[in-house]
C-alpha atoms as a PDB file:
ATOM      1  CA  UNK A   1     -39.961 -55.638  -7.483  1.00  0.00           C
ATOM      2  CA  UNK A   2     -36.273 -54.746  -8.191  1.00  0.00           C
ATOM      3  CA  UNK A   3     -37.345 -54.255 -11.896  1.00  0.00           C
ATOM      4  CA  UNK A   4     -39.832 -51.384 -10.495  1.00  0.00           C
ATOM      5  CA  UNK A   5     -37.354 -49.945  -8.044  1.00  0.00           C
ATOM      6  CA  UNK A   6     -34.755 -48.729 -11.018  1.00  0.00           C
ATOM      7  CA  UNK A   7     -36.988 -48.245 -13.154  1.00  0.00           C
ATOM      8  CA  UNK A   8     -38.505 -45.613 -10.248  1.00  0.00           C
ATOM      9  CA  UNK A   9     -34.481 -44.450  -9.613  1.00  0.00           C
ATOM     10  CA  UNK A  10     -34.328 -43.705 -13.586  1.00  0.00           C
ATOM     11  CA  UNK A  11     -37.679 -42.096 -13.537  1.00  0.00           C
ATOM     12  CA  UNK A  12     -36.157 -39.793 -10.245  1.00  0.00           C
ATOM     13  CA  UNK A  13     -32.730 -39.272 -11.393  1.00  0.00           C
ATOM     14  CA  UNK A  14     -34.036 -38.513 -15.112  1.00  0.00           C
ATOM     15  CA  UNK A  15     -36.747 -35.197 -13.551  1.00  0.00           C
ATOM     16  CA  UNK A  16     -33.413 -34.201 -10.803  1.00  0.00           C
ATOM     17  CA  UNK A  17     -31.411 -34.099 -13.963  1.00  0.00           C
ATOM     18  CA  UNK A  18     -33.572 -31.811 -15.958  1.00  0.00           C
ATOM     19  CA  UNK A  19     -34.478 -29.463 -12.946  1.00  0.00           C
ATOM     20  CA  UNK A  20     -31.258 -28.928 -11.346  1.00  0.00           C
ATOM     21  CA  UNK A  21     -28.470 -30.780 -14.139  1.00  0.00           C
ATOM     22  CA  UNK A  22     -25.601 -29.608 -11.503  1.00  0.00           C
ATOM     23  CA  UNK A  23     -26.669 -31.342  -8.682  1.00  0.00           C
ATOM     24  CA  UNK A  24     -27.975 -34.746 -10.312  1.00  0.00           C
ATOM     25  CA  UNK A  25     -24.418 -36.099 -11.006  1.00  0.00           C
ATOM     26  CA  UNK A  26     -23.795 -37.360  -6.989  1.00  0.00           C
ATOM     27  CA  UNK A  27     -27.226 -39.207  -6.798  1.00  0.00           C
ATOM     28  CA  UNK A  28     -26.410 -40.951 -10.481  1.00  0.00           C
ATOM     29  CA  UNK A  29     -22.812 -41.605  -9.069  1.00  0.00           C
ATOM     30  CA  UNK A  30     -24.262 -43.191  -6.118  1.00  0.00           C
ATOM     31  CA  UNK A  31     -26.388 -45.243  -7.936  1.00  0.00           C
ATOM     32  CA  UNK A  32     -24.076 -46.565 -10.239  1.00  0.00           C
ATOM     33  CA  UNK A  33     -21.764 -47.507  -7.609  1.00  0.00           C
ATOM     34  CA  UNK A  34     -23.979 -49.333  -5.777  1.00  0.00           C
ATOM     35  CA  UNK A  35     -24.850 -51.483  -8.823  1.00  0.00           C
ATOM     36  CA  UNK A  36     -21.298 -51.928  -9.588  1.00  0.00           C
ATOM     37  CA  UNK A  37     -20.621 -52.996  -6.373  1.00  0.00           C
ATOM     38  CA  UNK A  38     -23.749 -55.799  -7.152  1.00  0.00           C
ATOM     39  CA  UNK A  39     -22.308 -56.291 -10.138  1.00  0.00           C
ATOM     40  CA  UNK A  40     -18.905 -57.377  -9.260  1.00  0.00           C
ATOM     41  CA  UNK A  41     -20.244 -59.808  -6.319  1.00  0.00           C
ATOM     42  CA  UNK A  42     -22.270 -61.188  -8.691  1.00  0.00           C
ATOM     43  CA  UNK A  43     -19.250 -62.021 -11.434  1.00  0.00           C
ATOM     44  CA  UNK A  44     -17.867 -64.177  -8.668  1.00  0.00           C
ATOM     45  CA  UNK A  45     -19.522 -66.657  -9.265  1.00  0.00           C
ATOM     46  CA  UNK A  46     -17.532 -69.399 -11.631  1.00  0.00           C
ATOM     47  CA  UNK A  47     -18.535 -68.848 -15.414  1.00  0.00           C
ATOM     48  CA  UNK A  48     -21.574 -68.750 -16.872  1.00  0.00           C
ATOM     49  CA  UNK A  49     -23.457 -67.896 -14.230  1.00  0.00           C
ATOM     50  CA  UNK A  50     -20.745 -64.785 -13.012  1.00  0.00           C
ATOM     51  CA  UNK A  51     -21.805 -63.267 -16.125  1.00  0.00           C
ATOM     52  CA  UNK A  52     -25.739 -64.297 -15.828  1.00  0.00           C
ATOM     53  CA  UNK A  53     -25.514 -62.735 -12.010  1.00  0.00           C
ATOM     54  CA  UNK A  54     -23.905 -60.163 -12.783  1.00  0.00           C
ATOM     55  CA  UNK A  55     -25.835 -58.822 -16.388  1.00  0.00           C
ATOM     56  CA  UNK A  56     -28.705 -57.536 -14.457  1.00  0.00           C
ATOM     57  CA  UNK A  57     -26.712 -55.061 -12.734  1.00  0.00           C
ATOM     58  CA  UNK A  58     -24.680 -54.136 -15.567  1.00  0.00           C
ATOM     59  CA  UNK A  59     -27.929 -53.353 -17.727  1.00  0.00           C
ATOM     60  CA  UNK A  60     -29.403 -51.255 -14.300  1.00  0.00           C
ATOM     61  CA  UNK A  61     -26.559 -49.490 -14.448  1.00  0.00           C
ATOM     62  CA  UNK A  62     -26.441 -48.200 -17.699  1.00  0.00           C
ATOM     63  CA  UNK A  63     -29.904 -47.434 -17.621  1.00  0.00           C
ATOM     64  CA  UNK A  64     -29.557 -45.172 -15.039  1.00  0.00           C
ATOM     65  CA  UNK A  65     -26.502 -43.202 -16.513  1.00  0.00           C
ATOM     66  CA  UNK A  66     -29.100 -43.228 -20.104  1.00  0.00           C
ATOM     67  CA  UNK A  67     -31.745 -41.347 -17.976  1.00  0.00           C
ATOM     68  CA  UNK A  68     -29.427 -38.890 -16.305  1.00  0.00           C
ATOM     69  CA  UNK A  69     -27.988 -37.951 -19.222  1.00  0.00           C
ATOM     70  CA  UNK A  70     -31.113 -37.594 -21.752  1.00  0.00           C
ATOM     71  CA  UNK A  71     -32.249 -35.490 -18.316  1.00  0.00           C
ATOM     72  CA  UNK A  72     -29.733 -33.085 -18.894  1.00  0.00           C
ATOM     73  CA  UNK A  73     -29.831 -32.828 -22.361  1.00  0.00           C
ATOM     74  CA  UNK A  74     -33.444 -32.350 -22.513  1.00  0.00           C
ATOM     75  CA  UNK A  75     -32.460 -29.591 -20.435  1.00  0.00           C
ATOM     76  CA  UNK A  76     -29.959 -27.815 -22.402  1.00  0.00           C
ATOM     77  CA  UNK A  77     -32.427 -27.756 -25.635  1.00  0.00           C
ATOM     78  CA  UNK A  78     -35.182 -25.925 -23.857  1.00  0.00           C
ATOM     79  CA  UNK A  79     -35.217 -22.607 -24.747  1.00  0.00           C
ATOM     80  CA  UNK A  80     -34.623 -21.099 -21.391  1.00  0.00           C
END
């Protein structure tokens, strides 16, 4: 379920990107904030498992900065 839902925020944030680049960076922001806030209550938790909890979010996170960002420069190689 969670897998689908950023997988469904890159897929959104990836077609805001390449239609209007400008205003795409606030939702991606967002985003990534919200999973770095799930990311750093996760990495309370005492070793190992602070960096198992915490991983997921980490990896969400980047993803969605990936998609934002091939968005916008799929963008600025069209010819128009």
């Amino acid at each position: 379920m969670i897998i689908g839902a950023v997988i469904g925020v890159c897929v959104v944030l990836a077609l805001l990107a390449f239609f209007v680049p400008r205003l795409s960076r606030h939702p991606e922001r967002g985003t990534q904030r919200t999973l770095g806030a799930g990311a750093r209550a996760g990495g309370k938790a005492p070793g190992i498992l602070g960096r198992l909890f915490s991983k997921p979010f980490h990896t969400s996170s980047r993803a969605v900065g990936r998609s934002g960002s091939a968005g916008r420069r799929t963008r600025r190689r069209m010819p128009f």
